[in-house]
Protein backbone atom coordinates (compact mmCIF):
# COMPACT_ATOMS: atom_id res chain seq x y z
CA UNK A 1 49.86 13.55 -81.22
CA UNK A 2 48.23 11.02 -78.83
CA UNK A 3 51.28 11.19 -76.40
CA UNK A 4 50.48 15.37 -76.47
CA UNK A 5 46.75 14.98 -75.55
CA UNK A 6 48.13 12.06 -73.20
CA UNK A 7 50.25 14.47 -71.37
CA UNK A 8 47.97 17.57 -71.75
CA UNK A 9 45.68 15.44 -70.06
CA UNK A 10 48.05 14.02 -67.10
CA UNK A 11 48.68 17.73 -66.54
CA UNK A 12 44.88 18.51 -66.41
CA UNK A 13 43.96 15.96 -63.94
CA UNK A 14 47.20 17.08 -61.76
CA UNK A 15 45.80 20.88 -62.08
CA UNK A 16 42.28 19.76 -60.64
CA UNK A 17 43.91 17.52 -57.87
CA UNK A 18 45.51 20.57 -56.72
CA UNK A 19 42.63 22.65 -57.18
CA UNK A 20 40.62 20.36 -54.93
CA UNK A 21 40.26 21.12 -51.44
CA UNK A 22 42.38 18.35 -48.58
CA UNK A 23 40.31 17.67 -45.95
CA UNK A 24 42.22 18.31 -42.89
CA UNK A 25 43.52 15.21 -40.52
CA UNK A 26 41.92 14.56 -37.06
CA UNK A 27 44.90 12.48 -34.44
CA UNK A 28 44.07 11.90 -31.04
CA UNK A 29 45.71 11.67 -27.88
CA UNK A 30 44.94 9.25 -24.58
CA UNK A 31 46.20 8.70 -21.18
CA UNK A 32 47.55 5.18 -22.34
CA UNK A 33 49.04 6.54 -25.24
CA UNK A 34 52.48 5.88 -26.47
CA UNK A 35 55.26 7.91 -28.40
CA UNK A 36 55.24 4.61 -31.10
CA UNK A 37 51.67 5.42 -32.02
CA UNK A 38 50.62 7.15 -35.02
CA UNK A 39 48.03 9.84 -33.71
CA UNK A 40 44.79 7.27 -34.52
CA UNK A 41 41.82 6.55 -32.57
CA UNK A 42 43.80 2.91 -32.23
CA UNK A 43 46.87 3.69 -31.92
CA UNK A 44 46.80 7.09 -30.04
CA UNK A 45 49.77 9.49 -29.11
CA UNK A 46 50.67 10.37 -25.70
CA UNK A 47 50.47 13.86 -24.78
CA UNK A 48 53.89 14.91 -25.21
CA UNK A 49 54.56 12.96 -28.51
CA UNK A 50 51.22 14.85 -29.86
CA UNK A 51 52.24 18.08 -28.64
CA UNK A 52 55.69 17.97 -30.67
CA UNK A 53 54.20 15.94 -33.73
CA UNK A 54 54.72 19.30 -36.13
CA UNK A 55 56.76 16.92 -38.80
CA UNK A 56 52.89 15.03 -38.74
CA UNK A 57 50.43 17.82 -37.49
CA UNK A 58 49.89 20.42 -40.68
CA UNK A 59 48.16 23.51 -40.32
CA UNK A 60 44.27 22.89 -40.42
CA UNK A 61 44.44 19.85 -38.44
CA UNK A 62 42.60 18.63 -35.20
CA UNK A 63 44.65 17.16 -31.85
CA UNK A 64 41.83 15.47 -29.83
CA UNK A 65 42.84 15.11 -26.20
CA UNK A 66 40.74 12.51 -24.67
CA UNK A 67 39.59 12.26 -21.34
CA UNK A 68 41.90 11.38 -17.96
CA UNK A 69 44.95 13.27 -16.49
CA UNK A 70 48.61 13.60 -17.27
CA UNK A 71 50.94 14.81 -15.45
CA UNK A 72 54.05 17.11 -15.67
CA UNK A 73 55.15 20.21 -17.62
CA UNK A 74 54.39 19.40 -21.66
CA UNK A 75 55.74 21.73 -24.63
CA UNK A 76 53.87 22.10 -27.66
CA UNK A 77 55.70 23.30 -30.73
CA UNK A 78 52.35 22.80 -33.41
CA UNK A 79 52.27 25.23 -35.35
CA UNK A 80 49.45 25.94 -38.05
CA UNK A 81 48.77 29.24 -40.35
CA UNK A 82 46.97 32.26 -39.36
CA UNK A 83 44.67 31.15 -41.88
CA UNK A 84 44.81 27.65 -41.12
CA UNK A 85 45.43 27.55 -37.41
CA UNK A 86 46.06 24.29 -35.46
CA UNK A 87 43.36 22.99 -32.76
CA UNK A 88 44.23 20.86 -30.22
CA UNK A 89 41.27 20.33 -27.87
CA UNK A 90 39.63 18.66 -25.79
CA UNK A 91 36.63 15.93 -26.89
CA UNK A 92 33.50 17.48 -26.17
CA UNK A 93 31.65 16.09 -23.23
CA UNK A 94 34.95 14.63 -21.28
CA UNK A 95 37.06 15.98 -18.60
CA UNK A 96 40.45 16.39 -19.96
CA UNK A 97 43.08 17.56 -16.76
CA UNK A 98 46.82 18.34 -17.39
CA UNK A 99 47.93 18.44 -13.98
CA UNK A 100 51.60 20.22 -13.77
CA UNK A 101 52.67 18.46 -10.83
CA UNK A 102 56.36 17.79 -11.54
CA UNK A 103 57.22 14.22 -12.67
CA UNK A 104 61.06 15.00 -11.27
CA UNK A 105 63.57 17.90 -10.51
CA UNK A 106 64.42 18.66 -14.31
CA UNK A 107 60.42 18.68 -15.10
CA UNK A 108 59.60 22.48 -15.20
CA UNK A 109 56.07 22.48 -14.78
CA UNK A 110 54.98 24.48 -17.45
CA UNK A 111 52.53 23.99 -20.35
CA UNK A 112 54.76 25.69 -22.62
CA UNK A 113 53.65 26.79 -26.40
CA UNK A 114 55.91 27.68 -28.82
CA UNK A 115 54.51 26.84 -31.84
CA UNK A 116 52.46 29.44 -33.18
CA UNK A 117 48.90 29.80 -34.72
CA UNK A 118 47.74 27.23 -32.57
CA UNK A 119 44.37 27.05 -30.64
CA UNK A 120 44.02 25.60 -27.33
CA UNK A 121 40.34 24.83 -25.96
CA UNK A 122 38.08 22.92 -23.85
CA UNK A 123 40.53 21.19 -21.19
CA UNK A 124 41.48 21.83 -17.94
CA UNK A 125 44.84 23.02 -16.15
CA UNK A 126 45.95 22.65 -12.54
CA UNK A 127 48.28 21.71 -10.37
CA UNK A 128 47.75 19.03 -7.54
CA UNK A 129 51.00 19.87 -5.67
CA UNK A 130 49.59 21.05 -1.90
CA UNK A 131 52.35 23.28 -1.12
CA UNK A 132 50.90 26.98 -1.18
CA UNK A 133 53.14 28.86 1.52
CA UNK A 134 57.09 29.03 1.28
CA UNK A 135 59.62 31.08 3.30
CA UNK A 136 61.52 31.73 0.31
CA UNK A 137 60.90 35.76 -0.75
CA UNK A 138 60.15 36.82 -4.49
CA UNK A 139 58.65 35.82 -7.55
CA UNK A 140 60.61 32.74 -8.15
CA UNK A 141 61.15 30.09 -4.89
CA UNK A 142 62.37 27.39 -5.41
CA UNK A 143 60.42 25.49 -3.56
CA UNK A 144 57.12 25.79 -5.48
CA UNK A 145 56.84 24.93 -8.60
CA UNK A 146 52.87 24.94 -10.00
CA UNK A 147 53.50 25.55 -13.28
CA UNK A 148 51.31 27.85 -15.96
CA UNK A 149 50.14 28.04 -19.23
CA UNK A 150 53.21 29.87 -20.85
CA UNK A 151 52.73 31.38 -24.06
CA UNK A 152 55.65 32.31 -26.18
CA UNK A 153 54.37 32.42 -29.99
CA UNK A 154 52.39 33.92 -32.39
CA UNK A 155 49.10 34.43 -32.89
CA UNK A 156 48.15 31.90 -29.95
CA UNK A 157 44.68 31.41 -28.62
CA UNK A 158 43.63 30.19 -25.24
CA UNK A 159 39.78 29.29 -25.72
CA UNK A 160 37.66 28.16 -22.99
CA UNK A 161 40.08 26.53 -20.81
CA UNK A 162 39.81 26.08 -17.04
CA UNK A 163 42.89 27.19 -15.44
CA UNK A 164 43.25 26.66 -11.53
CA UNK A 165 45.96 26.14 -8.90
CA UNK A 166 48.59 27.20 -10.69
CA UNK A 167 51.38 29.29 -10.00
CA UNK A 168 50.04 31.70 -12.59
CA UNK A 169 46.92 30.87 -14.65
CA UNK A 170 48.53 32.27 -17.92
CA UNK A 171 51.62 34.41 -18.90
CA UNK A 172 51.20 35.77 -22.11
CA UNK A 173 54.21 37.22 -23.25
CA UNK A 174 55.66 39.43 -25.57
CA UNK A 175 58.04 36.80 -27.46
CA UNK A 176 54.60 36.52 -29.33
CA UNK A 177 52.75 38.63 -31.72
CA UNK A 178 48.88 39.44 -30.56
CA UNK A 179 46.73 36.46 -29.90
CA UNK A 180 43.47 36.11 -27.50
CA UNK A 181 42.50 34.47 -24.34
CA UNK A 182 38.61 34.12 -24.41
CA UNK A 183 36.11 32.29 -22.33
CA UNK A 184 38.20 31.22 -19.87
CA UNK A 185 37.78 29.99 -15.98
CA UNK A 186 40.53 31.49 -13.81
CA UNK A 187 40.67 30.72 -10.03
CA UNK A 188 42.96 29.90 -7.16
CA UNK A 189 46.55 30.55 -8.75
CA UNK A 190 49.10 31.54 -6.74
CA UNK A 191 51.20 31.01 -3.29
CA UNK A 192 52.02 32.48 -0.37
CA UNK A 193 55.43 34.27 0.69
CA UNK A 194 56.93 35.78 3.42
CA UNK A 195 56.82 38.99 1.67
CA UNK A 196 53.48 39.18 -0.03
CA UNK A 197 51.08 36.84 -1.57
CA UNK A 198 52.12 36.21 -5.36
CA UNK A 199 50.55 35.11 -8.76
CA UNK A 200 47.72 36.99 -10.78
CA UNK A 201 45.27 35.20 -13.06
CA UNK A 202 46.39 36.62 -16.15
CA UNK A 203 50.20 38.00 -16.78
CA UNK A 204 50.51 39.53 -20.26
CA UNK A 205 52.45 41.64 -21.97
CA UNK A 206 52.45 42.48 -25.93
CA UNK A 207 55.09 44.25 -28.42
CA UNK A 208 53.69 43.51 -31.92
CA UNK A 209 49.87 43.46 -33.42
CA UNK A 210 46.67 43.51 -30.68
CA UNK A 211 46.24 40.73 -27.70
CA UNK A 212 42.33 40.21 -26.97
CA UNK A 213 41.39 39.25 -23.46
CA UNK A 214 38.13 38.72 -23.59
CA UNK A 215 35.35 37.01 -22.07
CA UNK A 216 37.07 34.99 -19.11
CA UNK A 217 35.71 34.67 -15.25
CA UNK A 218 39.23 35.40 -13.36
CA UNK A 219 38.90 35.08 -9.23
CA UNK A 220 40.29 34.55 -6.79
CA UNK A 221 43.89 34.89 -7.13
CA UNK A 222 46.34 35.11 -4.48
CA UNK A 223 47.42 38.26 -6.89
CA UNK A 224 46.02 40.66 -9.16
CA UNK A 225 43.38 39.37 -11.43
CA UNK A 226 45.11 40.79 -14.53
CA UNK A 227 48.29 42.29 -14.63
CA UNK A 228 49.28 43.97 -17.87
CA UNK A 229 52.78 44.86 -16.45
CA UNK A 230 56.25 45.67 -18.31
CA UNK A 231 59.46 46.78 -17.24
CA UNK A 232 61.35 48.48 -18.96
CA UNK A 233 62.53 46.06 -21.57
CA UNK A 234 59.07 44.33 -22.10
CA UNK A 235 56.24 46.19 -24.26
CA UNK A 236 52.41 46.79 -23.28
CA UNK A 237 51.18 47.68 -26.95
CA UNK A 238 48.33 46.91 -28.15
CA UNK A 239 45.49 45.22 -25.61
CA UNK A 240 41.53 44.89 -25.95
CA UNK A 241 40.47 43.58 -22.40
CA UNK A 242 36.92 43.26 -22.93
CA UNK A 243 33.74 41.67 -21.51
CA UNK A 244 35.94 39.68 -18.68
CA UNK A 245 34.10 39.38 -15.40
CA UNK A 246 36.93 39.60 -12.26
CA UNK A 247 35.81 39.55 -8.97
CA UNK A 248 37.27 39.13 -5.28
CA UNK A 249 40.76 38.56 -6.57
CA UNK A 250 43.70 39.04 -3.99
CA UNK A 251 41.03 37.15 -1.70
CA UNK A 252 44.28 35.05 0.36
CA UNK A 253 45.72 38.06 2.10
CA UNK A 254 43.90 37.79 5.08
CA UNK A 255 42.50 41.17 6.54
CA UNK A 256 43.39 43.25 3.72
CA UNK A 257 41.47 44.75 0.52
CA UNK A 258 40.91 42.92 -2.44
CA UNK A 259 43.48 43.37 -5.09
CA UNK A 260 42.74 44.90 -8.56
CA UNK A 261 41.21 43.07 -11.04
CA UNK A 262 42.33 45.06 -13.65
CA UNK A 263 45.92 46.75 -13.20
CA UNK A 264 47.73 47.54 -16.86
CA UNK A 265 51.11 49.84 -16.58
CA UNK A 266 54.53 49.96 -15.98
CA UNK A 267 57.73 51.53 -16.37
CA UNK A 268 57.13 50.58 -20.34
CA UNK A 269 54.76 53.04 -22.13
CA UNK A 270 51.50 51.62 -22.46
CA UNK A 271 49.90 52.47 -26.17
CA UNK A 272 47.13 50.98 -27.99
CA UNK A 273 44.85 49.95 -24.78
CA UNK A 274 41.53 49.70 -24.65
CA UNK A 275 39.39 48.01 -21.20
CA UNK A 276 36.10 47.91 -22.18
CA UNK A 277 32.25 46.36 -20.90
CA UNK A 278 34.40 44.43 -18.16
CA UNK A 279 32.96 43.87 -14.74
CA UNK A 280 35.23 44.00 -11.71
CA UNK A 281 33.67 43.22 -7.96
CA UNK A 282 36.92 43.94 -5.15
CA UNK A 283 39.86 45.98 -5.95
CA UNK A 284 38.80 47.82 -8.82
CA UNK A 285 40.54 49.14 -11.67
CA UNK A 286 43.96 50.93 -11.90
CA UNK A 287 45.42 52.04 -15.68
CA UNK A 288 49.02 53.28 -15.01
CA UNK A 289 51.72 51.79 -12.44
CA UNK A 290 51.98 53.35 -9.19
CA UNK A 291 55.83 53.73 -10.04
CA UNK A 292 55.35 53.76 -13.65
CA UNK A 293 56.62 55.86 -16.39
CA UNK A 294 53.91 57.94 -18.92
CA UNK A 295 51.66 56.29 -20.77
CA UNK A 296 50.75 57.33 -24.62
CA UNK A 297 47.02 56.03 -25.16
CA UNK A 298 44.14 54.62 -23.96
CA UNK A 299 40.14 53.83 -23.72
CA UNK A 300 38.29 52.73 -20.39
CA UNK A 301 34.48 52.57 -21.40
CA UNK A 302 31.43 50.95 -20.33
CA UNK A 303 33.20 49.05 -17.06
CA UNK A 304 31.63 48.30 -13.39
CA UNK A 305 34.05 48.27 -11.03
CA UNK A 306 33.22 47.87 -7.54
CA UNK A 307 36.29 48.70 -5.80
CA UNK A 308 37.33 52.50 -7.23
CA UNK A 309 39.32 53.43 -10.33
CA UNK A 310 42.51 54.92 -11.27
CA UNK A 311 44.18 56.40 -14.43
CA UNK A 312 47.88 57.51 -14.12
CA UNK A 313 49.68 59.51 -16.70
CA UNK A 314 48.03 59.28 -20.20
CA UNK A 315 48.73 61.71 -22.34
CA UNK A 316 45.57 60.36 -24.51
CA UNK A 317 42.61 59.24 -22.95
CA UNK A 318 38.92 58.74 -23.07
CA UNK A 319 37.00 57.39 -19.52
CA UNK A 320 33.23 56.82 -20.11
CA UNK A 321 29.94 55.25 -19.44
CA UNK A 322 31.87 53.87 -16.80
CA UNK A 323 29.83 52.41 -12.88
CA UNK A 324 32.46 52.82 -10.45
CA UNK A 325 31.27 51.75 -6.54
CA UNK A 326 33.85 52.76 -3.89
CA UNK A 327 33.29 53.07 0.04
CA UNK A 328 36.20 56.36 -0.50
CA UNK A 329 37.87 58.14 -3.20
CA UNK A 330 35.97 56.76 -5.61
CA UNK A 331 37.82 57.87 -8.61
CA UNK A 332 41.75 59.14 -8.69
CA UNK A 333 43.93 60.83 -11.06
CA UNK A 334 47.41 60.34 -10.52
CA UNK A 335 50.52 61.89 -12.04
CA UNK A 336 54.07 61.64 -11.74
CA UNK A 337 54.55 65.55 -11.74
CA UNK A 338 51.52 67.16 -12.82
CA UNK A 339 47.85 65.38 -13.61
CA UNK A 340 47.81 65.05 -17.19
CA UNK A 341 44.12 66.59 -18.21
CA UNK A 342 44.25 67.91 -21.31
CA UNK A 343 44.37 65.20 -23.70
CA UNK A 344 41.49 63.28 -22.01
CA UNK A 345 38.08 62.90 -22.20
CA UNK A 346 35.82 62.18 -19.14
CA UNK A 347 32.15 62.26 -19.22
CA UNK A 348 28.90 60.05 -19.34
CA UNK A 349 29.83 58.36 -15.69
CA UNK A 350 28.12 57.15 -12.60
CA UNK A 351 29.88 57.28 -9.46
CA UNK A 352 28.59 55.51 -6.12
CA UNK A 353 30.23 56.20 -2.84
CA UNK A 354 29.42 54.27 0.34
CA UNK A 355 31.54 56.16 2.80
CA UNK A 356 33.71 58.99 2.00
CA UNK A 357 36.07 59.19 5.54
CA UNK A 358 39.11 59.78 2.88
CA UNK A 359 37.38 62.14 0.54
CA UNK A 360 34.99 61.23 -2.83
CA UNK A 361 37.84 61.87 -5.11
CA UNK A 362 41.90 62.55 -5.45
CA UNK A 363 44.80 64.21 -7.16
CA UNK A 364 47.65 62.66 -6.90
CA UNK A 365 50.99 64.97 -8.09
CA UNK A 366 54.41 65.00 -7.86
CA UNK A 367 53.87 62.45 -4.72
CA UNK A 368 51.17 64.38 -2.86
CA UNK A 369 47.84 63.27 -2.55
CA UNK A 370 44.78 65.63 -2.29
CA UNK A 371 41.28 65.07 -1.62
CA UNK A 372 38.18 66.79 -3.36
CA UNK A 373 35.01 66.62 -3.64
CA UNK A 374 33.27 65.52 -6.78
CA UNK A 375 31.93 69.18 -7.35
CA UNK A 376 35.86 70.18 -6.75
CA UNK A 377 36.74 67.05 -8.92
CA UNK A 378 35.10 68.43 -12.01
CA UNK A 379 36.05 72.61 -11.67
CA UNK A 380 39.65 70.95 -11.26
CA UNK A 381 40.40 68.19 -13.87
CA UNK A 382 37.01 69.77 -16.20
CA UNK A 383 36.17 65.88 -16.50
CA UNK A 384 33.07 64.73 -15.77
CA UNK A 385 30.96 67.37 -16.55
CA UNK A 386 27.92 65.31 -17.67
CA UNK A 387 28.59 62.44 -15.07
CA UNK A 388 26.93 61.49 -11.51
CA UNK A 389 27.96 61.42 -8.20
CA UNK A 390 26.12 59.09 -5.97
CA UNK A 391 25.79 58.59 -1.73
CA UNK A 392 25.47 55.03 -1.25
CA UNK A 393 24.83 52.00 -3.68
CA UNK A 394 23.05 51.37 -6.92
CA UNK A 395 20.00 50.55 -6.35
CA UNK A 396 18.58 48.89 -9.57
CA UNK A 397 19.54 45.73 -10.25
CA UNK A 398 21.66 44.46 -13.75
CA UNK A 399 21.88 41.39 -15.70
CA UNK A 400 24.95 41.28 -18.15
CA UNK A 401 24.91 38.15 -21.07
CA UNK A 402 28.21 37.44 -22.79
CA UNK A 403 27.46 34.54 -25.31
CA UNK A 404 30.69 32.85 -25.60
CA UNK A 405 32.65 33.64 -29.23
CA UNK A 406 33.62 30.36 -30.19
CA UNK A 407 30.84 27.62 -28.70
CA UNK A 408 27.09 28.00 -29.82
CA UNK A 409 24.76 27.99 -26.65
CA UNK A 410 27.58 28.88 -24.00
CA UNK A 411 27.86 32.58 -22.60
CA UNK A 412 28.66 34.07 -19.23
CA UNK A 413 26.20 35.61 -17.28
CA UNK A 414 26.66 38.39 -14.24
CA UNK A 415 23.91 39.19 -12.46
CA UNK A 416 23.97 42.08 -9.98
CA UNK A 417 21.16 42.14 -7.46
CA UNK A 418 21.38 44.98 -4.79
CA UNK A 419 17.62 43.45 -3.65
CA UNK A 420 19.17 40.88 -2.59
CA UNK A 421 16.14 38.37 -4.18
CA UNK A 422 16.82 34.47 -3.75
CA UNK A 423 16.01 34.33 -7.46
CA UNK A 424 16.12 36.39 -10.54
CA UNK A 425 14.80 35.86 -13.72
CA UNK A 426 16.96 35.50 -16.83
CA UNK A 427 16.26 35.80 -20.47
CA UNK A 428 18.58 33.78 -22.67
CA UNK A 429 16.90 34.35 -25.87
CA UNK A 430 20.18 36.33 -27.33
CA UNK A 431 22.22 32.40 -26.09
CA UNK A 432 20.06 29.62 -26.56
CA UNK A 433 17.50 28.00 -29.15
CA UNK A 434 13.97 27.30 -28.90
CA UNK A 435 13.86 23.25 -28.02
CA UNK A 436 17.90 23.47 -27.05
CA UNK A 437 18.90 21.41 -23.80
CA UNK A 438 21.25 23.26 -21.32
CA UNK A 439 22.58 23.33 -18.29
CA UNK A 440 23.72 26.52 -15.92
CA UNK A 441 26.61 26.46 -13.08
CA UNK A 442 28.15 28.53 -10.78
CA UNK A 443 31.75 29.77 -11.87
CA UNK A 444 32.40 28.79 -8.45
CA UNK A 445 31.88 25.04 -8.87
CA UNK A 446 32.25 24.68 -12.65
CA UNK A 447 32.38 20.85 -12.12
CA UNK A 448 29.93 20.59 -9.49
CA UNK A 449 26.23 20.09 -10.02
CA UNK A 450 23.84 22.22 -12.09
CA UNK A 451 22.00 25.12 -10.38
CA UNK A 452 19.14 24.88 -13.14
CA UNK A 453 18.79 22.89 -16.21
CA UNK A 454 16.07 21.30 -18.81
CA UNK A 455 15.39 22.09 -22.12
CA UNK A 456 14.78 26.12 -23.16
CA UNK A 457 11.40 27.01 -24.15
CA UNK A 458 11.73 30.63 -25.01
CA UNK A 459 10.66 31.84 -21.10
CA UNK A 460 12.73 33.34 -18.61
CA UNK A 461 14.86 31.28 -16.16
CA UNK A 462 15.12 31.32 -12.62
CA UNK A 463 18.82 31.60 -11.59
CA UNK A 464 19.08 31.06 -7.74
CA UNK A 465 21.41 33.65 -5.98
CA UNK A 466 22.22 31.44 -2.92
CA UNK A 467 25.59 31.59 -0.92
CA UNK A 468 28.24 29.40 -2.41
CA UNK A 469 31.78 28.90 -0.96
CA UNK A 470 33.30 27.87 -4.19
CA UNK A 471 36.13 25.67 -4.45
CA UNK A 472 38.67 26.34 -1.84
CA UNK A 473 42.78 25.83 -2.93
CA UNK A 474 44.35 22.93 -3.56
CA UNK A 475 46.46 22.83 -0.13
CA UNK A 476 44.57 24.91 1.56
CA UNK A 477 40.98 23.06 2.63
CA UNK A 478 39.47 25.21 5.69
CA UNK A 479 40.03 28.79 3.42
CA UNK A 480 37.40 30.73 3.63
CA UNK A 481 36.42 32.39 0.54
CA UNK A 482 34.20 35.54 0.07
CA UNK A 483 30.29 35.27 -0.40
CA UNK A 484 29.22 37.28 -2.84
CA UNK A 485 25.51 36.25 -3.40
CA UNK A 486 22.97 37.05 -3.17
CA UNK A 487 23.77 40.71 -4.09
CA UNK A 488 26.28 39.46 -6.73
CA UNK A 489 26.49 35.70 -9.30
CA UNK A 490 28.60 35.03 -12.20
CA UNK A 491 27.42 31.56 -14.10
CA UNK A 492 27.87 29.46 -17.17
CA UNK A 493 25.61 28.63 -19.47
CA UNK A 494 26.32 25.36 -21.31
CA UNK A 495 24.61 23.82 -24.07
CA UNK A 496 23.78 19.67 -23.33
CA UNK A 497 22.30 18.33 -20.20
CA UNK A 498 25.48 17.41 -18.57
């Protein structure tokens, strides 16, 4: 009898010890660390032994990256859970860089992740290599070799990273199922080749389950801001590109117009999109290749976009409480053979247009392009019934506020100021707490200096709209880069005083 109750009782405790929660493990990685460490604060990892430590990581668990650079391309296959994802980040309050310069021919660059359910955040991704022109035509010479952040797994997420000087800032493929890039800084990726300039901020395609975009700065790329592109054997299924802010992106091809900062289509069907609250400054917004085949759904709702917009062949779509700003042909429906109207809904938008010397709207079928006016525009397409059509600019001034999704006291801010006014005040009530210190910086020198900081007191705060070059390219020292203030800021807010 006693050895029952003994073992009854063995088996008890053994039930509760399973019962009880396991708090999850915390290793850390350093500049000076080596692949014989064991992932402690004394004995740290090296970056590429902690990146492929899955035997040791378990899902749950924190990588800490500590501050300093390393160098070369790194794979990471962590994997967690999708309900108890891996984080490796950087330690808060120190600049982690993973430069991708090459350590040697067989190094490949990239940041590669292949592990899935894995989140990435708080360090910073470049490349110092100064080569940023090559002779070599096409996507892939071999002769530069920046690197990316290359995502190839499940359920991945990219979480406020600074990405820069790359050859790509991330390609976000379709080898993995959904996953989000959020709060992000994208700038300067891409080179220069005799045929074009190449490499877009964010390359992304999607077969399975719903990527999220959302919430990044992406400028000025040698490319496209955003290119949701497949061919026809990759899949553009299921997007939400929503609350990004992209602005003067294509900004390297000297003498010619900015490229888009949102451009989704191909000759794969597009289904499942939806581009929503975004704001886009040069180059506008095109949904639907130029060359691409017929697209099944989409929603394009409550965007700016300074620079036009165009939808091409959806068979499904709704396009409202849109602010679209074009000099010409402010708006364009395009079709392979004939427009596609009657499965979409237009209505509820403002359109500005500064010039008009190619028309205030077009039609593009089976090749041919016609012009119309907006009053032609709505008897022809019946869109836009309940819409506006504007000569010249807006003239009231906006403030947009995204607080940031996965850091208290952080949001983007975009602040659009047709005055012109050297200052504008800012309420950042919905981002920050009474007594809270914090800082705010230009996206255009994220590391540089603070434009205002102190501790929030419930008023409004001054944000000064003064010219700033921003950070010119690695490589490429005496480029000129676009001003956009005073008439146009995007910032950080950032909890801390520095």
């Amino acid at each position: 009898m006693r050895a029952n109750r003994m073992l009854r009782l063995a088996g008890w405790l053994a039930m509760l010890l399973l019962a009880l929660p396991i708090e999850a493990a915390q290793f850390h990685i350093t500049p000076d660390g080596t692949p014989k460490g064991q992932g402690s604060r004394t004995e740290p990892w090296d970056l590429a032994t902690g990146l492929n430590a899955a035997d040791v990581v378990k899902p749950g668990d924190t990588v800490w990256i500590h501050a300093g650079t390393y160098r070369g391309g790194f794979t990471s296959r962590l994997a967690g859970t999708a309900e108890k994802p891996v984080v490796v980040r950087g330690v808060e309050g120190e600049r982690v860089t993973i430069d991708t310069l090459p350590r040697d021919e067989r190094d490949n660059s990239l940041f590669a992740i292949v592990g899935a359910d894995t989140i990435y955040r708080d360090f910073e991704v470049m490349c110092s290599d100064p080569l940023r022109k090559t002779k070599i035509p096409g996507p892939w010479p071999a002769d530069i070799r920046r690197g990316n952040v290359n995502v190839r797994a499940d359920r991945v997420s990219l979480v406020n990273l600074v990405l820069h000087d790359l050859d790509c800032g991330v390609g976000f493929w379709s080898e993995g199922e959904g996953g989000e890039i959020s709060g992000c800084l994208i700038y300067n990726n891409g080179w220069s080749g005799p045929d074009r300039e190449h490499g877009h901020g964010i390359y992304a395609q999607n077969a399975r389950g719903t990527k999220l975009i959302s919430n990044n700065v992406v400028f000025h790329q040698f490319g496209y801001g955003m290119q949701i592109y497949g061919s026809t054997k990759a899949s553009i299924k299921g997007f939400e590109v929503v609350g990004n802010i992209a602005f003067m992106n294509g900004c390297m091809k000297q003498g010619s117009a900015p490229s888009n900062g949102i451009m989704l289509g191909g000759e794969s069907p597009a289904e499942r999109i939806a581009v929503q609250d975004n704001v886009v400054v040069g180059g506008g917004i095109r949904l639907g290749y130029p060359w691409g085949t017929t697209n099944a759904d989409m929603i394009c709702t409550g965007n700016y976009s300074d620079g036009g917009l165009v939808v091409r062949d959806f068979r499904k779509a709704t396009v409202s409480k849109n602010t679209v700003i074009a000099s010409s042909t402010v708006v364009s429906l395009e079709g392979a053979e004939a427009a596609l109207v009657s499965g979409q809904r237009w209505a509820e938008n403002d359109y500005y247009m500064t010039d008009g010397r190619w028309g205030e709207c077009s039609i593009v079928e089976h090749g041919k392009s016609r012009g119309a006016t907006f009053a032609q525009w709505q008897k022809d397409t019946g869109f836009d019934a309940n819409s506006k059509f504007t000569k010249g600019l807006p003239t009231s001034g906006r403030i947009i506020i995204r607080p940031n999704a996965h850091e208290k006291g952080r949001a983007n801010i975009v602040i659009l100021n047709p005055a012109g006014s050297p200052a504008v005040p800012v309420s950042l009530s919905s981002v920050l707490e009474n007594g809270q210190a914090f800082r705010i910086v230009s996206v255009k020198d994220y590391y540089g200096p603070a434009l205002v900081s102190g501790v929030y007191r419930g008023d409004d705060v001054s944000i000064p709209m003064k010219p700033i070059a921003g950070t010119p390219p690695i490589g490429m020292p005496d480029e000129k880069l676009p001003i956009t203030e005073p008439h146009f800021g995007a910032f950080v807010v950032l909890p801390g005083a520095g």
